[in-house]
Protein backbone atom coordinates (compact mmCIF):
# COMPACT_ATOMS: atom_id res chain seq x y z
CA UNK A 1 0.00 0.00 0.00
CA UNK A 2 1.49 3.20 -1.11
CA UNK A 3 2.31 6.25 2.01
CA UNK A 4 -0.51 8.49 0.10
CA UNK A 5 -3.15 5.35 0.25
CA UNK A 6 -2.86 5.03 3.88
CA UNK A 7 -3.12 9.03 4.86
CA UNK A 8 -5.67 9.09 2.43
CA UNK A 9 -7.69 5.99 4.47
CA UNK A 10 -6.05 7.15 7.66
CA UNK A 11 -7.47 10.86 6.92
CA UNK A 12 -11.32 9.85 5.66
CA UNK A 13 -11.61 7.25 8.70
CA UNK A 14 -10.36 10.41 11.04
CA UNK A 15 -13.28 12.36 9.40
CA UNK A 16 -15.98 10.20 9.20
CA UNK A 17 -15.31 9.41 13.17
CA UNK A 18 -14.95 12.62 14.28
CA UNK A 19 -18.36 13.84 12.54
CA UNK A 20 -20.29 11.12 14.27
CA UNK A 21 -17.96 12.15 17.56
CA UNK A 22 -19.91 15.65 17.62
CA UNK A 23 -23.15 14.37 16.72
CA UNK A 24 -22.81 11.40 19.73
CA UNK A 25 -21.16 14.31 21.89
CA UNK A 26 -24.61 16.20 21.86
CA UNK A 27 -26.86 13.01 22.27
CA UNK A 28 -24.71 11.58 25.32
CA UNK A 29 -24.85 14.69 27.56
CA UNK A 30 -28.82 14.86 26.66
CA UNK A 31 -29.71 11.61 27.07
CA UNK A 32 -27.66 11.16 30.42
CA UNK A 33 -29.50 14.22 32.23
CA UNK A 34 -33.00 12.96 31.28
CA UNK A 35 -32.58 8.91 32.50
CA UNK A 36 -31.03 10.02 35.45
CA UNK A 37 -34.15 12.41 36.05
CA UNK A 38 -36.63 9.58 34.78
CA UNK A 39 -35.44 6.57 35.41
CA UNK A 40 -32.72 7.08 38.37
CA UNK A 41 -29.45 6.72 39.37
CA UNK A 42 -29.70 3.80 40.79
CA UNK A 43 -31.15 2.31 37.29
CA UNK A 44 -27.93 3.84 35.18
CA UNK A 45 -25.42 2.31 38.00
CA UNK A 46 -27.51 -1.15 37.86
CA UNK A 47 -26.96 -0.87 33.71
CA UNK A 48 -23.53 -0.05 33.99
CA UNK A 49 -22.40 -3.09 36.42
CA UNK A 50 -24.39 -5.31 34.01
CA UNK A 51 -22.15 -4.36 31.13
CA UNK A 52 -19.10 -4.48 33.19
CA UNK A 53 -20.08 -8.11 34.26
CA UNK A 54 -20.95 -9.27 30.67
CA UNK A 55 -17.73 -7.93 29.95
CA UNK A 56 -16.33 -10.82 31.71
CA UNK A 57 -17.98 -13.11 29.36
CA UNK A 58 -16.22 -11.78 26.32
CA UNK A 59 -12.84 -12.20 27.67
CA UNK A 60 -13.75 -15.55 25.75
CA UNK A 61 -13.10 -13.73 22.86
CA UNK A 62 -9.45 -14.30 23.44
CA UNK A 63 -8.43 -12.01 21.47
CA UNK A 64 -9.31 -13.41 17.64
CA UNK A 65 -9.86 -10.47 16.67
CA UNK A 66 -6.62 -9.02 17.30
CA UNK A 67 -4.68 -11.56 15.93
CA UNK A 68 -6.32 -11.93 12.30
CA UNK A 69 -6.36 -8.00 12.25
CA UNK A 70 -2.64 -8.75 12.38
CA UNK A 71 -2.26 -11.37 10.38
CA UNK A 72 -4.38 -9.51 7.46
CA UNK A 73 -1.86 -6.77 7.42
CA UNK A 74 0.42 -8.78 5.00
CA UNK A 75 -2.44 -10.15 2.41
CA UNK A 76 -4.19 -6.71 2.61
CA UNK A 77 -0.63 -5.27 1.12
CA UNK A 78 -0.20 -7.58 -1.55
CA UNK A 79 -4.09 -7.81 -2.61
CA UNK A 80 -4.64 -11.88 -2.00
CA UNK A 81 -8.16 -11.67 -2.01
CA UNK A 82 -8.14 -15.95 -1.54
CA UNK A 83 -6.03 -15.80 1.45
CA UNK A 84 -7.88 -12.77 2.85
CA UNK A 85 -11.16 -15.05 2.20
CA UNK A 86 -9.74 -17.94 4.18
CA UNK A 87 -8.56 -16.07 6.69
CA UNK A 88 -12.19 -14.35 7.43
CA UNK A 89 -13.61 -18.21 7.22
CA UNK A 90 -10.96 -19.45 10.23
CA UNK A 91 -11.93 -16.26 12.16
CA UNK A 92 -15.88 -16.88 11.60
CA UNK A 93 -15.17 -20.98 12.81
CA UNK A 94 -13.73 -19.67 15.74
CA UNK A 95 -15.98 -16.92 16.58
CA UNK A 96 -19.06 -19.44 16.35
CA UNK A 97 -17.38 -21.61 19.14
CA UNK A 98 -16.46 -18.31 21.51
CA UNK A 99 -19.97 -17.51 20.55
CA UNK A 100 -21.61 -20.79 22.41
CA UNK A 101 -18.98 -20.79 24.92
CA UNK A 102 -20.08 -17.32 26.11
CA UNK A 103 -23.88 -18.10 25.48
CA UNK A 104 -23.40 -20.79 28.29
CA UNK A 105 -21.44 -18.93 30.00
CA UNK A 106 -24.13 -16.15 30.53
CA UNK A 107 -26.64 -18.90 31.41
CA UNK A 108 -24.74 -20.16 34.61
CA UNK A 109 -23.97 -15.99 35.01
CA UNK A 110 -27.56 -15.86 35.11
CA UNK A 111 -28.20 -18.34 37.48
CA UNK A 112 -26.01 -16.35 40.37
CA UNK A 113 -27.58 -12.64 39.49
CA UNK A 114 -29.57 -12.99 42.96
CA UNK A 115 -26.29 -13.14 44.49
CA UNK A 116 -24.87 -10.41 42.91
CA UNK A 117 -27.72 -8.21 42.90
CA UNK A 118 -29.33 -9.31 46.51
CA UNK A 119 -31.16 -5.96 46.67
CA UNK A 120 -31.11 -3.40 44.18
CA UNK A 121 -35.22 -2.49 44.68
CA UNK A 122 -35.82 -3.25 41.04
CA UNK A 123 -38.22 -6.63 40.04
CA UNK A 124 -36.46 -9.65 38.89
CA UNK A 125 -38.18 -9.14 35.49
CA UNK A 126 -36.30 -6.37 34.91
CA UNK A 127 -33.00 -7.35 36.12
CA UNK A 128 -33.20 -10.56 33.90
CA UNK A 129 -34.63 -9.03 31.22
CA UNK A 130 -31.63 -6.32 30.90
CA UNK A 131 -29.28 -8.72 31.06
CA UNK A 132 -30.71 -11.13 28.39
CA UNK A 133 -30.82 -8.21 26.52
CA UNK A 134 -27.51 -7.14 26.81
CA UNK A 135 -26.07 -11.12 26.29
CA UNK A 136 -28.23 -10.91 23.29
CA UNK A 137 -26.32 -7.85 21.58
CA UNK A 138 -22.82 -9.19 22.84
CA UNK A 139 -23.36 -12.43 20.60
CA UNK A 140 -24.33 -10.94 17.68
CA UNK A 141 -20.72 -9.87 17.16
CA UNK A 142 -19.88 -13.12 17.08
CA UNK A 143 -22.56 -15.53 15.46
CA UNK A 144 -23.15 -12.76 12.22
CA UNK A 145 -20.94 -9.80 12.99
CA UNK A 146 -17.59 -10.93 12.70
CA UNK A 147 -16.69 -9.61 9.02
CA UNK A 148 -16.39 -6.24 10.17
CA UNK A 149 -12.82 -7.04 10.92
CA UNK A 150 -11.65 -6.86 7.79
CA UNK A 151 -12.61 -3.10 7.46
CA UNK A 152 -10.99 -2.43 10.52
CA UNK A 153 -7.52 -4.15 9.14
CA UNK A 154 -8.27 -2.53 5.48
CA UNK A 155 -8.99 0.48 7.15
CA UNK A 156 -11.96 1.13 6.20
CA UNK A 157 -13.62 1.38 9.90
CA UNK A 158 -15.47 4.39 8.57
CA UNK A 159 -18.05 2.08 7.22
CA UNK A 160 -18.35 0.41 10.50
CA UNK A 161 -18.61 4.47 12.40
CA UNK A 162 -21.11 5.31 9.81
CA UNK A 163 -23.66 2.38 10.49
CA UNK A 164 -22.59 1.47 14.59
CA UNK A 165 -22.66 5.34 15.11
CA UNK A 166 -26.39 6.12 13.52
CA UNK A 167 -27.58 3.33 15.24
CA UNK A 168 -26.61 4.51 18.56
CA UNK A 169 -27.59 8.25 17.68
CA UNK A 170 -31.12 6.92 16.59
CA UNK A 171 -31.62 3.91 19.41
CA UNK A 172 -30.48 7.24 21.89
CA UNK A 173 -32.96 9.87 20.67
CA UNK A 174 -36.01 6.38 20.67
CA UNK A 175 -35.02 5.66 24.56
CA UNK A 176 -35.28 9.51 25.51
CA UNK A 177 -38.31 9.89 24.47
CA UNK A 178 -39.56 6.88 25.93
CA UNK A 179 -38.34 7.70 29.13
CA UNK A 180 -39.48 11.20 29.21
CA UNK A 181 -42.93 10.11 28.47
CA UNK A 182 -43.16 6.43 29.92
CA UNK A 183 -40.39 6.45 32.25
CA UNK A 184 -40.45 2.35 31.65
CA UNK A 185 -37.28 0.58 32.29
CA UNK A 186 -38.73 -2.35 29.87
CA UNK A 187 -38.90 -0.17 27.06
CA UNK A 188 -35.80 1.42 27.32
CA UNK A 189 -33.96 -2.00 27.57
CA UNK A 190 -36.02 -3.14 24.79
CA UNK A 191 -34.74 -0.55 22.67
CA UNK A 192 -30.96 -1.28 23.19
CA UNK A 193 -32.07 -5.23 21.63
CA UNK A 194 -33.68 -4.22 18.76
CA UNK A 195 -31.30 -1.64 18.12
CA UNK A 196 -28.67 -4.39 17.97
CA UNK A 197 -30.62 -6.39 15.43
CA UNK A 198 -31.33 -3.66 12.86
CA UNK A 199 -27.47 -2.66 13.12
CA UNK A 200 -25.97 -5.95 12.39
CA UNK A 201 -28.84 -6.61 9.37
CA UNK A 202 -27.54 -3.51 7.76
CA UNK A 203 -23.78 -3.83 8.64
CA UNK A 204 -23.63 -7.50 6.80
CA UNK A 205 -25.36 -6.31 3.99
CA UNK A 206 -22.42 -3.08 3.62
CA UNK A 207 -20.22 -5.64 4.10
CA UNK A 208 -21.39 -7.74 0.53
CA UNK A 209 -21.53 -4.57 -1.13
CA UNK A 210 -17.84 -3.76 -0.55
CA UNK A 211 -16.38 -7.08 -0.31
CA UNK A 212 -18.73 -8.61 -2.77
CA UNK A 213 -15.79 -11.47 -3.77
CA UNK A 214 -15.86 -12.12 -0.29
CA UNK A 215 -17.52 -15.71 0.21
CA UNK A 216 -16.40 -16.42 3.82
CA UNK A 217 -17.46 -20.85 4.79
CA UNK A 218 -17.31 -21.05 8.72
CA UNK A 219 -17.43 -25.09 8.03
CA UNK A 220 -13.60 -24.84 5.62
CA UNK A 221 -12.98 -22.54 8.29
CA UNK A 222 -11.93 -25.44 10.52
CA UNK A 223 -10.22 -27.36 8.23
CA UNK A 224 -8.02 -24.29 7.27
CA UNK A 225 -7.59 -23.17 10.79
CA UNK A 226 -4.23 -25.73 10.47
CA UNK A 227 -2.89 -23.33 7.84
CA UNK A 228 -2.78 -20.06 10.02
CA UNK A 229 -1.13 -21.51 12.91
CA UNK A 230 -0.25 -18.14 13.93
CA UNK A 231 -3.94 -16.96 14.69
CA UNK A 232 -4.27 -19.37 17.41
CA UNK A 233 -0.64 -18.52 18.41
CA UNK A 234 -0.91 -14.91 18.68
CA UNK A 235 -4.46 -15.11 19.89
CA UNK A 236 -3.31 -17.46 23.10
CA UNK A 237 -0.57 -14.53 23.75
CA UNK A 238 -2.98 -11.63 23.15
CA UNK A 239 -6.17 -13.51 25.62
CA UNK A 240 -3.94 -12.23 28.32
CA UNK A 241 -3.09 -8.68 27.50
CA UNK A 242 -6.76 -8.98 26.65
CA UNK A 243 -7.53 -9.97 30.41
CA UNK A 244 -5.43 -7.27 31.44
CA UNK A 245 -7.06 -4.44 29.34
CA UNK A 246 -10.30 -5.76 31.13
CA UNK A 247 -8.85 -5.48 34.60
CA UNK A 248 -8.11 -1.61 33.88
CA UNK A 249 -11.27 -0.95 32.01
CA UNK A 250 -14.55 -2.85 33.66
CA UNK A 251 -13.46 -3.68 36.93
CA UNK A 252 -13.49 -0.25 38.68
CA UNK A 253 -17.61 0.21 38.30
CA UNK A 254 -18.25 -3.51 40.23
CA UNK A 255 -15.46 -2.86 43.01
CA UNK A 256 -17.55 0.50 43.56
CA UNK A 257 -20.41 -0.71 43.93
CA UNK A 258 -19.16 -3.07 46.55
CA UNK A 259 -17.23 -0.86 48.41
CA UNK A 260 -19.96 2.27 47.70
CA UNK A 261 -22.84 2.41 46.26
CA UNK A 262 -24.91 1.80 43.22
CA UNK A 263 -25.66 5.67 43.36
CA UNK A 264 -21.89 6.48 43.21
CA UNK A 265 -21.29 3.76 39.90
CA UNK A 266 -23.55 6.17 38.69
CA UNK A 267 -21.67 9.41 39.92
CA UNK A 268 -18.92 7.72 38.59
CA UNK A 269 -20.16 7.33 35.42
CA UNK A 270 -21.15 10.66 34.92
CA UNK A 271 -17.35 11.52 34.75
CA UNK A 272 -16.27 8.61 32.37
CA UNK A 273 -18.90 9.48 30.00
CA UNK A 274 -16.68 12.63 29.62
CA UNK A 275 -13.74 10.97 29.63
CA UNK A 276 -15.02 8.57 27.23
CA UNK A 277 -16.47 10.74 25.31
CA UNK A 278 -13.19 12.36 24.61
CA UNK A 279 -10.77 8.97 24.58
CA UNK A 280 -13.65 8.63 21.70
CA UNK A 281 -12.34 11.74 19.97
CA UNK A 282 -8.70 10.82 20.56
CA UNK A 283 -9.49 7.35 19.55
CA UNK A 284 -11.03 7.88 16.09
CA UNK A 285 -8.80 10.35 15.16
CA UNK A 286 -5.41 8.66 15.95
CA UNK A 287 -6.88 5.12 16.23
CA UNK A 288 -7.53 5.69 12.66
CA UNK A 289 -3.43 5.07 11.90
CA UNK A 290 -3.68 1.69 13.55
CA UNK A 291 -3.69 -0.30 10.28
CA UNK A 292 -1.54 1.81 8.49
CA UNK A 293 1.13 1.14 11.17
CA UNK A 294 1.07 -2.29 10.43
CA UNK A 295 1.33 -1.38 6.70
CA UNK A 296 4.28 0.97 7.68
CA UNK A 297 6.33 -2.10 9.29
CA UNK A 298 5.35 -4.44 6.74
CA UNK A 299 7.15 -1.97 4.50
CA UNK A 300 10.48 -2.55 6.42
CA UNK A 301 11.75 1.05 6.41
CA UNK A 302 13.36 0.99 10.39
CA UNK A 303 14.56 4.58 10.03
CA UNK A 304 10.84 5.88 8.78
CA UNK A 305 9.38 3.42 11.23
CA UNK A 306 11.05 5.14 14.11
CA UNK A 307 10.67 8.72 12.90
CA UNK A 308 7.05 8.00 12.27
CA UNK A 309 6.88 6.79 16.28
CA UNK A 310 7.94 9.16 17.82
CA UNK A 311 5.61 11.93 15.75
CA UNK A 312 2.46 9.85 16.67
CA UNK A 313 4.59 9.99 20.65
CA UNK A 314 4.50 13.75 20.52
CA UNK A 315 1.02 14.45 18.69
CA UNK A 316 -0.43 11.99 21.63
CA UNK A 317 1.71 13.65 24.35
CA UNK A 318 0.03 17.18 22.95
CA UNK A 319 -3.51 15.77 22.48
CA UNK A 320 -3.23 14.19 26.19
CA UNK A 321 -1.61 17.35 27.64
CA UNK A 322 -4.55 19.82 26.23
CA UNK A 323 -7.42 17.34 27.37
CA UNK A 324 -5.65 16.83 31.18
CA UNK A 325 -5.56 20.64 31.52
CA UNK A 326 -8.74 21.36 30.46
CA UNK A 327 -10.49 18.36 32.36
CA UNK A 328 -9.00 19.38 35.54
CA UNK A 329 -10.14 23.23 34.89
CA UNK A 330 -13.17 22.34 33.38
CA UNK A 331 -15.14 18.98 34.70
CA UNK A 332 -16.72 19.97 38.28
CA UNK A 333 -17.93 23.51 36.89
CA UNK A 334 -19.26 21.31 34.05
CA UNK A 335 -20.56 18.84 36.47
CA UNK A 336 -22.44 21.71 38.35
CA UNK A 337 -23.87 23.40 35.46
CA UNK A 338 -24.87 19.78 33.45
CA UNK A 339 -26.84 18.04 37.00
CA UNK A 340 -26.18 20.05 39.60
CA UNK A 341 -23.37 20.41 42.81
CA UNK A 342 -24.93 17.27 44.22
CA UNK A 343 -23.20 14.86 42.04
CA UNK A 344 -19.82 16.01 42.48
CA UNK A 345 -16.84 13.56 43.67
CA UNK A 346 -13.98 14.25 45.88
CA UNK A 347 -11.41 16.21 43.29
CA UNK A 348 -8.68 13.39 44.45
CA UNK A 349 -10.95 11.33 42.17
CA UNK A 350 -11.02 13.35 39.49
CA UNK A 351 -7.14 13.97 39.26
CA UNK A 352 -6.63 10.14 39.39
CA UNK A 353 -9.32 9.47 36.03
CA UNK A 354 -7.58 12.20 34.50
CA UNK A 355 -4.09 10.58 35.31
CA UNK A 356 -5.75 7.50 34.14
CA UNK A 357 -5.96 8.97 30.67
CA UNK A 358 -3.28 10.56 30.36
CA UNK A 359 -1.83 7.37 30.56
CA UNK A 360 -4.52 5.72 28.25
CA UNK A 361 -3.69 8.31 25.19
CA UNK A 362 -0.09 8.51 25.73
CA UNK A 363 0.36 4.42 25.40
CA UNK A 364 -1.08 4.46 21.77
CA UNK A 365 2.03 5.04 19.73
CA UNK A 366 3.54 1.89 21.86
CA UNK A 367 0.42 -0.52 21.48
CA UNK A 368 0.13 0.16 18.04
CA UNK A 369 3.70 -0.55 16.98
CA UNK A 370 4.22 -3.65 19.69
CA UNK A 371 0.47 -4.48 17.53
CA UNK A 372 2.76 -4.22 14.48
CA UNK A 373 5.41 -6.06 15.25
CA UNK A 374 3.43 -8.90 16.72
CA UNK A 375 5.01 -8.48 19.92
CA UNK A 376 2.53 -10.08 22.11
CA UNK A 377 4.63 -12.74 23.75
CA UNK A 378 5.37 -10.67 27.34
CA UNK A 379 2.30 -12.78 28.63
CA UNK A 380 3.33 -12.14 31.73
CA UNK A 381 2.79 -8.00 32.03
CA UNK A 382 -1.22 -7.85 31.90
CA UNK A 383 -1.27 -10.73 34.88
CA UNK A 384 1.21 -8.69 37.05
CA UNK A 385 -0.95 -5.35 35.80
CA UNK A 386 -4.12 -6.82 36.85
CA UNK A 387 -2.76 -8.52 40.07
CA UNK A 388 -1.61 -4.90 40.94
CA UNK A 389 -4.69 -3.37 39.79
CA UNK A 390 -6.78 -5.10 42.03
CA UNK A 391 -5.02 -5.25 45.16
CA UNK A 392 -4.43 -2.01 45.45
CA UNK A 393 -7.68 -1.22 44.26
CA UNK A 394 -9.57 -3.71 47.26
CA UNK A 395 -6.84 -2.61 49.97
CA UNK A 396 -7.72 1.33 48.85
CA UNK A 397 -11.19 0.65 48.39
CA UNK A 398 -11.94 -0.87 51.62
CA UNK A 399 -9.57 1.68 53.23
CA UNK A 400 -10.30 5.75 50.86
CA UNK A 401 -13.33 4.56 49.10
CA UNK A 402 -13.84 5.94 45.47
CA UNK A 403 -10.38 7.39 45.16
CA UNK A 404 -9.06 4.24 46.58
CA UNK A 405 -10.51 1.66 43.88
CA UNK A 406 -9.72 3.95 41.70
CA UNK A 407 -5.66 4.46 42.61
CA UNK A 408 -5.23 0.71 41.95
CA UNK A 409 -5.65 1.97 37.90
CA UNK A 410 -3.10 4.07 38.07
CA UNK A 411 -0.08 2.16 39.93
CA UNK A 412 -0.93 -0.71 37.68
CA UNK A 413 -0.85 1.43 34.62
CA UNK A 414 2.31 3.18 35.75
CA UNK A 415 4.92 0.51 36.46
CA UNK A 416 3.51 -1.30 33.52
CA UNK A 417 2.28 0.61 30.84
CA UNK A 418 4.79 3.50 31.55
CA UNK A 419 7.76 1.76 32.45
CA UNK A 420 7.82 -2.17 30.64
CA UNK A 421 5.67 -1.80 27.42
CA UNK A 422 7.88 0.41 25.74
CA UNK A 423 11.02 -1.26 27.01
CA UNK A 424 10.15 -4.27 25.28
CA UNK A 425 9.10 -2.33 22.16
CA UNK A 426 12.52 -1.18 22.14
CA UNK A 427 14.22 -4.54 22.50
CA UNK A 428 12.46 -6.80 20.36
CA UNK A 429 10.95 -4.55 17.90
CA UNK A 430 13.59 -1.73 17.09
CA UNK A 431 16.53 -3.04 18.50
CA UNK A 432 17.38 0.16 20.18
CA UNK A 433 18.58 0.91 23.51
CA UNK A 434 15.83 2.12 25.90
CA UNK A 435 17.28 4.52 27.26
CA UNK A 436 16.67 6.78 24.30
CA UNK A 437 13.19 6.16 25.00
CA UNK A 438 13.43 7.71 28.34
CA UNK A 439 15.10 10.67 27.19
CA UNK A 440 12.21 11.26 24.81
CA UNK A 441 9.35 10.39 26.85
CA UNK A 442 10.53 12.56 30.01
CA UNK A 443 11.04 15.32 27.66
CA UNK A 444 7.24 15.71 26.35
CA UNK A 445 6.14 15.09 29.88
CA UNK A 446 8.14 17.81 30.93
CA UNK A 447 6.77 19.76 28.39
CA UNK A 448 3.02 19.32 29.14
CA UNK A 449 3.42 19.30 32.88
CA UNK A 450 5.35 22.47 32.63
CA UNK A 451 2.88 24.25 30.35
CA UNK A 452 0.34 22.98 32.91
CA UNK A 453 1.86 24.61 35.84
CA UNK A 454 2.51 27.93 34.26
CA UNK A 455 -1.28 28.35 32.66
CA UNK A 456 -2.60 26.96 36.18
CA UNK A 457 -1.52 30.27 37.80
CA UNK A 458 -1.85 32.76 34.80
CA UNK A 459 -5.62 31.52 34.72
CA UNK A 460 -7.73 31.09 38.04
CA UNK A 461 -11.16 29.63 37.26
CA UNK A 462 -12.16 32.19 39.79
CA UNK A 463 -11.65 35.00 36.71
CA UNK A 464 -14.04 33.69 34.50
CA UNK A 465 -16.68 31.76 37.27
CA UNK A 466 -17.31 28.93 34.96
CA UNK A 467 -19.71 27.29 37.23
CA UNK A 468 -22.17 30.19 36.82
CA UNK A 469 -23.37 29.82 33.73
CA UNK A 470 -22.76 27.92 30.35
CA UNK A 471 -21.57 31.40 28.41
CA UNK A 472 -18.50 32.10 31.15
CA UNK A 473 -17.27 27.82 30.93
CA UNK A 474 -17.47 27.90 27.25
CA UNK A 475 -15.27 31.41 27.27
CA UNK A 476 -12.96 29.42 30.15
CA UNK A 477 -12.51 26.90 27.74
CA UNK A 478 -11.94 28.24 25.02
CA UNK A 479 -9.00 30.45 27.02
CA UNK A 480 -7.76 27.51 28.60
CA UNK A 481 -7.77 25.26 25.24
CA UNK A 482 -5.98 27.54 23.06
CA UNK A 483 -3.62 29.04 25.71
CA UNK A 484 -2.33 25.43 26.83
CA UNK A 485 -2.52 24.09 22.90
CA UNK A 486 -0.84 27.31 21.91
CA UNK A 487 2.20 27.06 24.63
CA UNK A 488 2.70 23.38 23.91
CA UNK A 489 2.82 23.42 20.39
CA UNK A 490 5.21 25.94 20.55
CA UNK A 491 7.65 23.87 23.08
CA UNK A 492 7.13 20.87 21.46
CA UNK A 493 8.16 22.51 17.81
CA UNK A 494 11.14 23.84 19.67
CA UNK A 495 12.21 20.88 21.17
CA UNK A 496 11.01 17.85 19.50
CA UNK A 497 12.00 17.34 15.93
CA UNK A 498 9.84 14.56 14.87
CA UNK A 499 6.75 17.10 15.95
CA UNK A 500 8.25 19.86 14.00
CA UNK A 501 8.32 17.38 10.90
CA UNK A 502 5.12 16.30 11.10
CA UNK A 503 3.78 20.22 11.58
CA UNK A 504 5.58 20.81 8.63
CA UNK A 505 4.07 18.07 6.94
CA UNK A 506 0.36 18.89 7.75
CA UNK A 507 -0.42 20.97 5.23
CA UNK A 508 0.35 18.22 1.93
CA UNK A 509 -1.76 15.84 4.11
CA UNK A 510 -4.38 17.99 3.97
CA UNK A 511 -3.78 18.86 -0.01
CA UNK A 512 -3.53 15.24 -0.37
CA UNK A 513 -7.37 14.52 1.52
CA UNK A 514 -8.69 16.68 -1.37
């Protein structure tokens, strides 16, 4: 695949994502203020938990999906369409199996929801019917679903955004009205079924018409499963990071609501929907390079390869820098003026989510080039992550609370994340010493924690009173968004010459998109 293909795929994936970012942006913060008016806090919290359990389910999914995302790299670049095709039919024998196993799984998970729910003060029809619900969508991913791989590793996810992202927007805007009116729990659970349906009708049928040679056989899939050895291979290697991820991601909402409250999952989600909401953003734009860095090291240029690291390093360092500023400025007047002073949290627990994703952004540029290289092998990192994640998070938790479970996160992600992952990047995958790693990475932290600490002082909220009405936080943000992008850009263009390259090199990308 040529360099202008993959900007050009890189830069319409970006586009498409971040249009349906605004447009999901708007419906979130709507939707969230009128089910917690209508149908409670404690209902969101119960929703959320369910989720994060389910979630356990589809660590089943060992991570397939990973591994023939790499393993399509190479056949994608040289056009095979037969391989491609056999290596869809493997993926859709395998994701029939994980299918059943996580259908029985969720029966016996069933059987033990009066344990885990033992009083919640909602009937047992709804509690069962949510989560049949919610088991329903999950294995529709894997029994008819499954395809949409391929656009992710051909990168053309923007045909996934366009349909996943409507349906969401639509099945959204259907429950709020339902729950303004009705305020029935049945009906807005209903919803998020049939919404699930209608989605993966239309996504298969995209699917044929862009892949219409594509005539994927789950039965050959079995017999040619002996052909890729190195699915099953890098999938084995890739169910524990996979484990690990889900440590870090879903635990945090069920360890709350043992050590807290329901009402407090629900608290607590009122600040991850921001932070999602932006790790969305961030994820759709510079997500949108994953496949092309496997394309990139398939190429087998090391010196571009490493130039081309470290300016995805520095435009993630920036992009987490303005976002960690702004959310520690900007959340709790937001907060106030979106539901009101009464669903605040302790601001220890907002610094440690935004340290959280910091982290979370600035660890891209390493996942996707250990993704490239195939470098899944340090099995033992996400077991030692999640081990650390969890103590800490059930000693702090029984011990701080909130910003307790929540502190486990962030030592896990720190001696890990931080401090192995791109060791062993180094090492195996450019043969380079680390330590030039270091050098680089402590300079754009300094950078963005510097910035911080000079803006922090040069602009007091208590200037602008952002709490006091939507005009003055919009005008605060705006100030503190261009002041801190402004100062940081400048540093980093200074400082960092793979940032001043690729500033330099914006403006033929964007020639190139038209």
């Amino acid at each position: 695949m040529s360099n202008e293909s993959r900007v050009k795929k890189s830069l319409l994936n970006a586009r498409v994502n971040v249009a349906f970012y605004f447009a999901m942006l708007v419906v979130s913060f709507f939707s969230r203020k009128i089910f917690l008016d209508m149908l409670g806090a404690d209902f969101m919290g119960f929703t959320s938990t369910i989720g994060n359990l389910l979630g356990f389910l589809n660590i089943a999914e060992m991570g397939i999906v990973s591994a023939i995302g790499y393993v399509l790299y190479k056949p994608l670049f040289e056009s095979d369409r037969q391989k491609i095709t056999e290596i869809i039919s493997v993926l859709g024998h395998i994701y029939r199996i994980v299918g059943l196993v996580i259908l029985g799984g969720g029966l016996v998970l069933a059987c033990l929801l009066p344990v885990i729910y033992p009083d919640t003060g909602f009937s047992w029809g709804v509690i069962y019917f949510a989560f049949f619900a919610f088991l329903t969508s999950s294995l529709l991913t894997y029994f008819t679903n499954y395809r949409q791989t391929l656009l992710a590793a051909d990168q053309r996810y923007y045909v996934v955004a366009v349909y996943s992202q409507s349906s969401v927007i639509i099945k959204t805007l259907v429950q709020m009205g339902l729950a303004y009116y009705f305020s029935s729990y049945y009906l807005w659970i209903a919803i998020e079924l049939v919404t699930g349906i209608i989605y993966s009708i239309y996504l298969n049928w995209k699917i044929n018409k862009v892949y219409p040679w594509l005539k994927s056989d789950k039965a050959r899939g079995r017999q040619l499963l002996k052909k890729y050895p190195e699915i099953m291979k890098s999938a084995r290697q890739l169910l524990v990071h996979k484990i690990g991820s889900f440590v870090q991601s879903q635990t945090s909402p069920i360890i709350i609501y043992m050590f807290v409250s329901l009402k407090v999952v629900a608290y607590y989600g009122n600040y991850t929907i921001i932070i999602t909401k932006l790790l969305a953003l961030v994820n759709n734009f510079l997500g949108s390079t994953n496949a092309g860095v496997g394309n990139l090291i398939a190429e087998g240029d090391g010196k571009r390869i490493l130039h081309v690291f470290w300016e995805l390093q520095g435009l993630q360092f920036f992009v987490a820098g303005v976002l960690s500023f702004a959310l520690l400025q900007l959340t709790e007047p937001f907060i106030v003026l979106w539901l009101g002073d009464e669903y605040l949290l302790p601001t220890v627990a907002l610094v440690l989510i935004i340290i959280n994703m910091f982290i979370s952004i600035t660890r891209n540029a390493v996942e996707q080039f250990l993704f490239g290289y195939g470098l899944f092998a340090d099995v033992w990192a996400p077991v030692v992550e999640s081990a650390i994640c969890l103590s800490v998070a059930f000693v702090g938790g029984s011990l701080w609370g909130l910003p307790g479970v929540l502190l486990g996160s962030v030592v896990s992600l720190m001696l890990i994340v931080v401090t192995w992952k791109p060791y062993y990047l180094y090492r195996s995958g450019f043969k380079l010493p680390y330590r030039s790693y270091v050098a680089g990475y402590l300079k754009h932290l300094a950078i963005v924690v510097l910035s911080g600490i000079v803006l922090y002082f040069l602009l007091p909220a208590g200037v602008f009173s952002p709490s006091a009405a939507w005009w003055n936080w919009v005008l605060y943000a705006a100030v503190c968004v261009v002041a801190y992008g402004g100062l940081t850009l400048g540093l980093m263009y200074l400082l960092c010459p793979a940032m001043r390259t690729l500033v330099k090199r914006i403006p033929a990308m964007l020639h190139r998109r038209r």
